[in-house]
PDB file of N, CA and C in Angstrom:
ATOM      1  N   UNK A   1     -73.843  16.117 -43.829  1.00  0.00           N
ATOM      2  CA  UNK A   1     -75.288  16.186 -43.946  1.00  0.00           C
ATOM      3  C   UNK A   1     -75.772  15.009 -44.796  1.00  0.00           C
ATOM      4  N   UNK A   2     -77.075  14.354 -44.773  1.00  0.00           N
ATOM      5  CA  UNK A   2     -77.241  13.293 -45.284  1.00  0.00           C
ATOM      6  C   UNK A   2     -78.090  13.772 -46.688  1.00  0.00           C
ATOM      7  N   UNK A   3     -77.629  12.941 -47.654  1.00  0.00           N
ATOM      8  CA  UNK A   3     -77.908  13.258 -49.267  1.00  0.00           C
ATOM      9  C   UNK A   3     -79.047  13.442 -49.279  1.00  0.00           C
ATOM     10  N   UNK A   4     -80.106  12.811 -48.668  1.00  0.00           N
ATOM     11  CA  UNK A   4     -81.665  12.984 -48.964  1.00  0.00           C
ATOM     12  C   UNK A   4     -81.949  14.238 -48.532  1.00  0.00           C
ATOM     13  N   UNK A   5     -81.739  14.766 -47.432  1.00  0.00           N
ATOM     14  CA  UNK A   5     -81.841  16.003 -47.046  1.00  0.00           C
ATOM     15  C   UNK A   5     -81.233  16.879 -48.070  1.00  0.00           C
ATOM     16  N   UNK A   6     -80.350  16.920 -48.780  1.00  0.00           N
ATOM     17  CA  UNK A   6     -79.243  17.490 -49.508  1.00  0.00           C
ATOM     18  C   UNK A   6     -80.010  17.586 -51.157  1.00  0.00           C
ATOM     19  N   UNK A   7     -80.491  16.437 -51.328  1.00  0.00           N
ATOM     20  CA  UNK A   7     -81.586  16.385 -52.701  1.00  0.00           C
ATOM     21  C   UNK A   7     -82.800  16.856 -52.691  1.00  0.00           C
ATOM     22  N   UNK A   8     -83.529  17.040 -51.034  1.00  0.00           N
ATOM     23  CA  UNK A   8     -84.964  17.490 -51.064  1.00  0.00           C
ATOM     24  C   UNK A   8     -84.840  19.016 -51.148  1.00  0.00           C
ATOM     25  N   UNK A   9     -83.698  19.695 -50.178  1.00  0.00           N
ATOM     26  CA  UNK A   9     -83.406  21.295 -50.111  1.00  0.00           C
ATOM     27  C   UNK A   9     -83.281  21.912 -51.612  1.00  0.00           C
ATOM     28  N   UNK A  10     -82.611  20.931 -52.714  1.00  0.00           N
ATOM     29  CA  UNK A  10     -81.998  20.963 -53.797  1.00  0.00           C
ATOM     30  C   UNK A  10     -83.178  21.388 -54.673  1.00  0.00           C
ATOM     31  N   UNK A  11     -84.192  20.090 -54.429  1.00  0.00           N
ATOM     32  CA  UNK A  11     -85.854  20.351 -55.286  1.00  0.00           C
ATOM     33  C   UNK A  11     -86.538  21.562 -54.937  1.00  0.00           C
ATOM     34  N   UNK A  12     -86.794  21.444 -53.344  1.00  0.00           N
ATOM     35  CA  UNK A  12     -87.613  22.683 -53.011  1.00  0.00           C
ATOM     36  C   UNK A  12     -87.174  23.838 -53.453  1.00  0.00           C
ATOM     37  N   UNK A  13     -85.595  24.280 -53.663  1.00  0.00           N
ATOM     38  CA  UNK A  13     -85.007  25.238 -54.130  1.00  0.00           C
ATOM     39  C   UNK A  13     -85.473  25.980 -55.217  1.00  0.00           C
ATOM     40  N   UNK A  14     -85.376  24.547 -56.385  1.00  0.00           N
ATOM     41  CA  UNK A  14     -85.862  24.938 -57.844  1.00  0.00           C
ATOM     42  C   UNK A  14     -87.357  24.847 -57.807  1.00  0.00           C
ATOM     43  N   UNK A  15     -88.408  24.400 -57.407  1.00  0.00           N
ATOM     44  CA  UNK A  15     -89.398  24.457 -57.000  1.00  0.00           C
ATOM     45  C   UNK A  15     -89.415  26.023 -56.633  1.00  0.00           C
ATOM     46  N   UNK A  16     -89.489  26.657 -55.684  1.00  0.00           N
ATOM     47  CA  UNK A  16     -89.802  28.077 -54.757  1.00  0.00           C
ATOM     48  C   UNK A  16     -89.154  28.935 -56.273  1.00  0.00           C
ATOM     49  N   UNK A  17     -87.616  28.656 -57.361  1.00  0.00           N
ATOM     50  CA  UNK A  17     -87.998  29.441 -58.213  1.00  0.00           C
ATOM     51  C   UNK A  17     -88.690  29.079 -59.153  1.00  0.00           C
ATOM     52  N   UNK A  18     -89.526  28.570 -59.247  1.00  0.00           N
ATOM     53  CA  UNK A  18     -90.445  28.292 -60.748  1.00  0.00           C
ATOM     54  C   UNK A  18     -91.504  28.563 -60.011  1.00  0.00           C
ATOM     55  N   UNK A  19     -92.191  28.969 -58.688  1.00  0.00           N
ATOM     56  CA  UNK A  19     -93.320  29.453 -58.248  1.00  0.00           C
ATOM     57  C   UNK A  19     -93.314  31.178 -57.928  1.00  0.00           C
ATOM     58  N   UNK A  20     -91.883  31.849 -57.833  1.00  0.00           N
ATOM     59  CA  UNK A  20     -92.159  33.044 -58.074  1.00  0.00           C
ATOM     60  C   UNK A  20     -91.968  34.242 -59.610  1.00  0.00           C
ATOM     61  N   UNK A  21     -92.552  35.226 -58.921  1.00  0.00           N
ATOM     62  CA  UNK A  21     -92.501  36.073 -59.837  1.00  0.00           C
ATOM     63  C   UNK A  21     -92.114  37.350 -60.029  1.00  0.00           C
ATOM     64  N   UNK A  22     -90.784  37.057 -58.639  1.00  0.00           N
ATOM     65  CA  UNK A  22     -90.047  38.237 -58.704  1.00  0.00           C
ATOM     66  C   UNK A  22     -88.558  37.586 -59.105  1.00  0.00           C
ATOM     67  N   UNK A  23     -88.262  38.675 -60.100  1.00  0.00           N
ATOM     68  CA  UNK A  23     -86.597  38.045 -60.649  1.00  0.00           C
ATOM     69  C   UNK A  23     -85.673  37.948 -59.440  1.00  0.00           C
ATOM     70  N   UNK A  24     -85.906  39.310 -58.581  1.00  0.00           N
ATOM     71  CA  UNK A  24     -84.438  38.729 -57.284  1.00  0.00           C
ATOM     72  C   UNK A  24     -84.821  37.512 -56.673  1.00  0.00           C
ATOM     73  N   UNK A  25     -85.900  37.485 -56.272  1.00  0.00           N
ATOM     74  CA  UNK A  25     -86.523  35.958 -55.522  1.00  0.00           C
ATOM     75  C   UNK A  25     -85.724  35.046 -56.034  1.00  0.00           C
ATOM     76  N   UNK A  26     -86.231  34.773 -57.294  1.00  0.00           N
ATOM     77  CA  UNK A  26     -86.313  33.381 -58.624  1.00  0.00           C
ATOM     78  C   UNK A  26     -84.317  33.560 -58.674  1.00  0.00           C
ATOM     79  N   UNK A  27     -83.550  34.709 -58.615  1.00  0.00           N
ATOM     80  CA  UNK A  27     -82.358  34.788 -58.493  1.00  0.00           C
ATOM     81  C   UNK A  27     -81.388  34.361 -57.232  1.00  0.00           C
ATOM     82  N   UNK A  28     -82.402  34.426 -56.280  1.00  0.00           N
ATOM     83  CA  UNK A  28     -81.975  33.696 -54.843  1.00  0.00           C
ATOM     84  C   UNK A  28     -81.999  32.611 -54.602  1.00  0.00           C
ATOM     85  N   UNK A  29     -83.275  32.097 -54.957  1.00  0.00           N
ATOM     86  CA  UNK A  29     -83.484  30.963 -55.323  1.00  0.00           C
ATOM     87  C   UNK A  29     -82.740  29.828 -55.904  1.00  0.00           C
ATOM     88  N   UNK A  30     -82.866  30.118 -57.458  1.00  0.00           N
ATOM     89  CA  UNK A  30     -81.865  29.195 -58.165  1.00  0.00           C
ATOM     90  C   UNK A  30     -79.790  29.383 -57.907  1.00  0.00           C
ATOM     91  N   UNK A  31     -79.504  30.144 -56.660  1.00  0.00           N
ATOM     92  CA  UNK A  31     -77.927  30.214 -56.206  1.00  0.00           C
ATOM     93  C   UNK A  31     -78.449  29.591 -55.141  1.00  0.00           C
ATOM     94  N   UNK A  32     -79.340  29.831 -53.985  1.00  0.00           N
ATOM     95  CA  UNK A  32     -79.083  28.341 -53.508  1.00  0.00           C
ATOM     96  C   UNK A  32     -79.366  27.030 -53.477  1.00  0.00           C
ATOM     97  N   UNK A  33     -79.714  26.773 -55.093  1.00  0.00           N
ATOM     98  CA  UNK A  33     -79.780  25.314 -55.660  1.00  0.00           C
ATOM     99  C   UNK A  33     -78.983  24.903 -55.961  1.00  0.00           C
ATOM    100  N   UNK A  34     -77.775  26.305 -57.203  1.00  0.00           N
ATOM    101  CA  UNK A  34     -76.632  25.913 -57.386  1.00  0.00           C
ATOM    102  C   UNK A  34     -75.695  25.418 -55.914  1.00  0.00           C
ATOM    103  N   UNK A  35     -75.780  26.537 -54.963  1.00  0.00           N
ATOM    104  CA  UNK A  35     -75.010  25.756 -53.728  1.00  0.00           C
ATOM    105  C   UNK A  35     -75.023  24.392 -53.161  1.00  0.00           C
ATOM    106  N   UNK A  36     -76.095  24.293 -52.929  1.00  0.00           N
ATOM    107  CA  UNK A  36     -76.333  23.054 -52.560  1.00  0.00           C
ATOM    108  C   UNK A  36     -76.653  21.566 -53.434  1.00  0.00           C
ATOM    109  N   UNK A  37     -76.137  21.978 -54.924  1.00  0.00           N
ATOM    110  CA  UNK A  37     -75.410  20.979 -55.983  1.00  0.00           C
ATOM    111  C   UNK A  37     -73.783  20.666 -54.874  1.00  0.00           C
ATOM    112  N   UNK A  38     -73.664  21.986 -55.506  1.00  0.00           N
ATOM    113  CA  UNK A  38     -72.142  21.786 -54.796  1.00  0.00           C
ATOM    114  C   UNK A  38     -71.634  21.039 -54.101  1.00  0.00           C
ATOM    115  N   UNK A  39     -72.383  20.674 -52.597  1.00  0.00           N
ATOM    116  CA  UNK A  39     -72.137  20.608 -51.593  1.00  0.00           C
ATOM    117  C   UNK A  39     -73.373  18.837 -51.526  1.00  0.00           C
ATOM    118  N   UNK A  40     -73.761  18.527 -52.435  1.00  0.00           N
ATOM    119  CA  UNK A  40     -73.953  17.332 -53.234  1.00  0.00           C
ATOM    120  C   UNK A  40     -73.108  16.709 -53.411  1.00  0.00           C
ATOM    121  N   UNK A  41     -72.550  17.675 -54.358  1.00  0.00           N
ATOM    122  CA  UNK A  41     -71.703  16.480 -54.940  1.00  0.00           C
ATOM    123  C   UNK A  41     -69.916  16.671 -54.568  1.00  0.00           C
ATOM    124  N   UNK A  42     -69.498  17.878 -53.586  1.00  0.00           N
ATOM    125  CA  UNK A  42     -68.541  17.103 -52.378  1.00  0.00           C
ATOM    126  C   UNK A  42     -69.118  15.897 -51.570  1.00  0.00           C
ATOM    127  N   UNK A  43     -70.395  15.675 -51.388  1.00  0.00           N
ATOM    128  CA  UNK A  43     -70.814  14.627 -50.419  1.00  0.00           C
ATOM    129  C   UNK A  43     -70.713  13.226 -51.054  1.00  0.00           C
ATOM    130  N   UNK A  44     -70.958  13.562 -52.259  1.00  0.00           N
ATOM    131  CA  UNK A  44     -71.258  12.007 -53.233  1.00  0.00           C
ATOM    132  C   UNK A  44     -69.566  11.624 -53.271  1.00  0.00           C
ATOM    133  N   UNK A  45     -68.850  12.443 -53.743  1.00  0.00           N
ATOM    134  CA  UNK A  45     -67.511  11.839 -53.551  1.00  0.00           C
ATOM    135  C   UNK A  45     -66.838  11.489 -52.445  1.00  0.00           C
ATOM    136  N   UNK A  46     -67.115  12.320 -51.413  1.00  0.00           N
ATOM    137  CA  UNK A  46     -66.747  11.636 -50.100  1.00  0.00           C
ATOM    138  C   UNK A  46     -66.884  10.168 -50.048  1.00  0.00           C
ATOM    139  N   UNK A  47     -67.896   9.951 -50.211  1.00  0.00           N
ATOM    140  CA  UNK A  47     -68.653   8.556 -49.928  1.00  0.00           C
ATOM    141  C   UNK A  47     -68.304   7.586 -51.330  1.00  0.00           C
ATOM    142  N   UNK A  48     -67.675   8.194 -51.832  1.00  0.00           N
ATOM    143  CA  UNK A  48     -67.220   7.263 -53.463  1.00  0.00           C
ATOM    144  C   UNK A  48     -68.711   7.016 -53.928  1.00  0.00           C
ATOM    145  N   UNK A  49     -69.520   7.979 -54.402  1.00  0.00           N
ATOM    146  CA  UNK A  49     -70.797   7.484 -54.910  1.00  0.00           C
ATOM    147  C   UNK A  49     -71.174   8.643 -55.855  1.00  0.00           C
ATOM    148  N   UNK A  50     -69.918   8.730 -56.759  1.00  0.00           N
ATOM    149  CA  UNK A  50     -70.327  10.231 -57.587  1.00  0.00           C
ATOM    150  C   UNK A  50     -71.547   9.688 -58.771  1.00  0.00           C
ATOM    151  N   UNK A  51     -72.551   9.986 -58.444  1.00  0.00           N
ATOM    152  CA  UNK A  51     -73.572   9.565 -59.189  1.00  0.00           C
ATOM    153  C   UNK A  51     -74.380  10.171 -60.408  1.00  0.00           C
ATOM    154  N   UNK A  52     -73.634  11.181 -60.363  1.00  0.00           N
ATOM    155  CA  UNK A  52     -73.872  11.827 -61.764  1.00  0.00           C
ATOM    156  C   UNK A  52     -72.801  13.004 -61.995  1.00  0.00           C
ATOM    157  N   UNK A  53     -72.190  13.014 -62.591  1.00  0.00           N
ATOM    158  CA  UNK A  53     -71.498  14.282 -63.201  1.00  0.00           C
ATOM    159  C   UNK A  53     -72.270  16.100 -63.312  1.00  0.00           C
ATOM    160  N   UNK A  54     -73.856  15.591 -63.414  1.00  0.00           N
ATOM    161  CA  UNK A  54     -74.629  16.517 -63.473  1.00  0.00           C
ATOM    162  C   UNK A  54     -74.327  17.553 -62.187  1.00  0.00           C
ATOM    163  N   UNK A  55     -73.864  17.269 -60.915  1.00  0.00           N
ATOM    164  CA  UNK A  55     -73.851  18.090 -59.679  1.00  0.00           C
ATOM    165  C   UNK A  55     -73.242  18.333 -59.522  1.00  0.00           C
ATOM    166  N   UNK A  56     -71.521  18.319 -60.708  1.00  0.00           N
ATOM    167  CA  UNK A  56     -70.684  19.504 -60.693  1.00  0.00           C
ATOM    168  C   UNK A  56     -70.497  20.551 -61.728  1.00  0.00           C
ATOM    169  N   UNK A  57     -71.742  20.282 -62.029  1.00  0.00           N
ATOM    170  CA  UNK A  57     -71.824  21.606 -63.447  1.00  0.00           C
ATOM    171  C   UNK A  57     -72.660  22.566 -63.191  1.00  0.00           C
ATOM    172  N   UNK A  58     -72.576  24.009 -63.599  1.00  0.00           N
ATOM    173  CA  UNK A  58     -73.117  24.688 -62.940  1.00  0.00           C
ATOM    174  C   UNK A  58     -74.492  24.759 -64.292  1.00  0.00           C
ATOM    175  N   UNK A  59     -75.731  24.960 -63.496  1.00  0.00           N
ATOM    176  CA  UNK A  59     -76.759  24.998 -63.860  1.00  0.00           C
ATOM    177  C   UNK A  59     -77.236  26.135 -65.197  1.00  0.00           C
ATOM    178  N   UNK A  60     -78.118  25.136 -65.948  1.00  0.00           N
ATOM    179  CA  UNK A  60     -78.809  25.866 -67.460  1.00  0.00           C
ATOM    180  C   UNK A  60     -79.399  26.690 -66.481  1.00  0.00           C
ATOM    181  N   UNK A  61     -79.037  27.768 -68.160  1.00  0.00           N
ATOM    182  CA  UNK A  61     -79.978  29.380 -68.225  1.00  0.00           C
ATOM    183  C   UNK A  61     -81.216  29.175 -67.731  1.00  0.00           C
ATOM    184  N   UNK A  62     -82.219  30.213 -67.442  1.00  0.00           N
ATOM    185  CA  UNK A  62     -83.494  29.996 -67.349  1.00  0.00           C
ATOM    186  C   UNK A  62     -84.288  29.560 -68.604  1.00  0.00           C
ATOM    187  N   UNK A  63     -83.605  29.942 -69.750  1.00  0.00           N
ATOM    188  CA  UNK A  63     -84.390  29.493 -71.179  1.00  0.00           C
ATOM    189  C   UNK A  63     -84.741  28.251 -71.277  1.00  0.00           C
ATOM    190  N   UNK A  64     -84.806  27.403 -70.765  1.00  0.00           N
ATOM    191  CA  UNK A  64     -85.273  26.210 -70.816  1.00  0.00           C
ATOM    192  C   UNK A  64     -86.382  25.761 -69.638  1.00  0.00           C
ATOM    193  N   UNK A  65     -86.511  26.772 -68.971  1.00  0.00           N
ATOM    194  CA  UNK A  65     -87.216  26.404 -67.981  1.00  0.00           C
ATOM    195  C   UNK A  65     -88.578  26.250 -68.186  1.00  0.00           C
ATOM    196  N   UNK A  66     -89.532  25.221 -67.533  1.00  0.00           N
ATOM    197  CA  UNK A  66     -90.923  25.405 -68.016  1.00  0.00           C
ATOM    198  C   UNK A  66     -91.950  26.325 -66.605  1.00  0.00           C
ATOM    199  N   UNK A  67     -92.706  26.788 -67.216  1.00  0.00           N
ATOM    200  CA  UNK A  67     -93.307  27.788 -66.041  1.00  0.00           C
ATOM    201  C   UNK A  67     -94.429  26.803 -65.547  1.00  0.00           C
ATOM    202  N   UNK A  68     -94.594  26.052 -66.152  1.00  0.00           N
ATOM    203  CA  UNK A  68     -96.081  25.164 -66.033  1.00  0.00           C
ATOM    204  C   UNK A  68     -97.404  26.287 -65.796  1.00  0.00           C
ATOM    205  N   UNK A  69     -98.431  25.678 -64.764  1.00  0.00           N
ATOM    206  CA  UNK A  69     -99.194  26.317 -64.475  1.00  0.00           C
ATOM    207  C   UNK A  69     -99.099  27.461 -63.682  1.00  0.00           C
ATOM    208  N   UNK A  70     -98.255  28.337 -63.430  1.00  0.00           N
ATOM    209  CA  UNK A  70     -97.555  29.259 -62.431  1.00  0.00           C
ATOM    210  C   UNK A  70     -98.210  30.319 -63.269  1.00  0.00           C
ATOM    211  N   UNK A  71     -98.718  31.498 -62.696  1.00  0.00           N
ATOM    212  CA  UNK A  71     -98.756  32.241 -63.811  1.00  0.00           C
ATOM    213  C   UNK A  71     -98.467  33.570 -62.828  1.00  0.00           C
ATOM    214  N   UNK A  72     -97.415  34.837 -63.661  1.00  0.00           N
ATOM    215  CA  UNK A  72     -97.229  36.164 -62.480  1.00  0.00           C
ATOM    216  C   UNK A  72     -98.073  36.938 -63.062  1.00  0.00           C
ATOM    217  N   UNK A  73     -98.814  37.949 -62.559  1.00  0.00           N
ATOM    218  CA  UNK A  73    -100.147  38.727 -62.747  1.00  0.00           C
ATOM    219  C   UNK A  73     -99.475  40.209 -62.444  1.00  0.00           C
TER     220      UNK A  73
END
């Protein structure tokens, strides 16, 4: 699969959880961001282009996350 595709699925991922406001959602969500790190960064090494170390670590807690303007009611 080609990386850009592989980095945009990656954003929209974490994106769709920082716009909801249900925990299973926001829990579905951020596993298939972690997946598709994964499957990042088998791709980046394939190609000898490991470009960050960041896409084989598995992803910070939510405590750091910013909610921005999102707000659940």
């Amino acid at each position: 699969m080609d990386l850009n595709r592989l980095y945009f699925d990656h954003q929209a991922s974490l994106i769709a959880a920082d716009r909801t406001c249900s925990n299973d959602k926001r829990s579905a969500h951020l596993l298939s961001a972690a997946a598709i790190a994964d499957h990042i960064a088998v791709a980046q090494a394939a190609l000898g282009a490991e470009a960050s170390a960041w896409w084989s670590t598995p992803a910070l807690p939510e405590a750091k996350r910013h909610r921005g303007a999102w707000q659940c009611w």
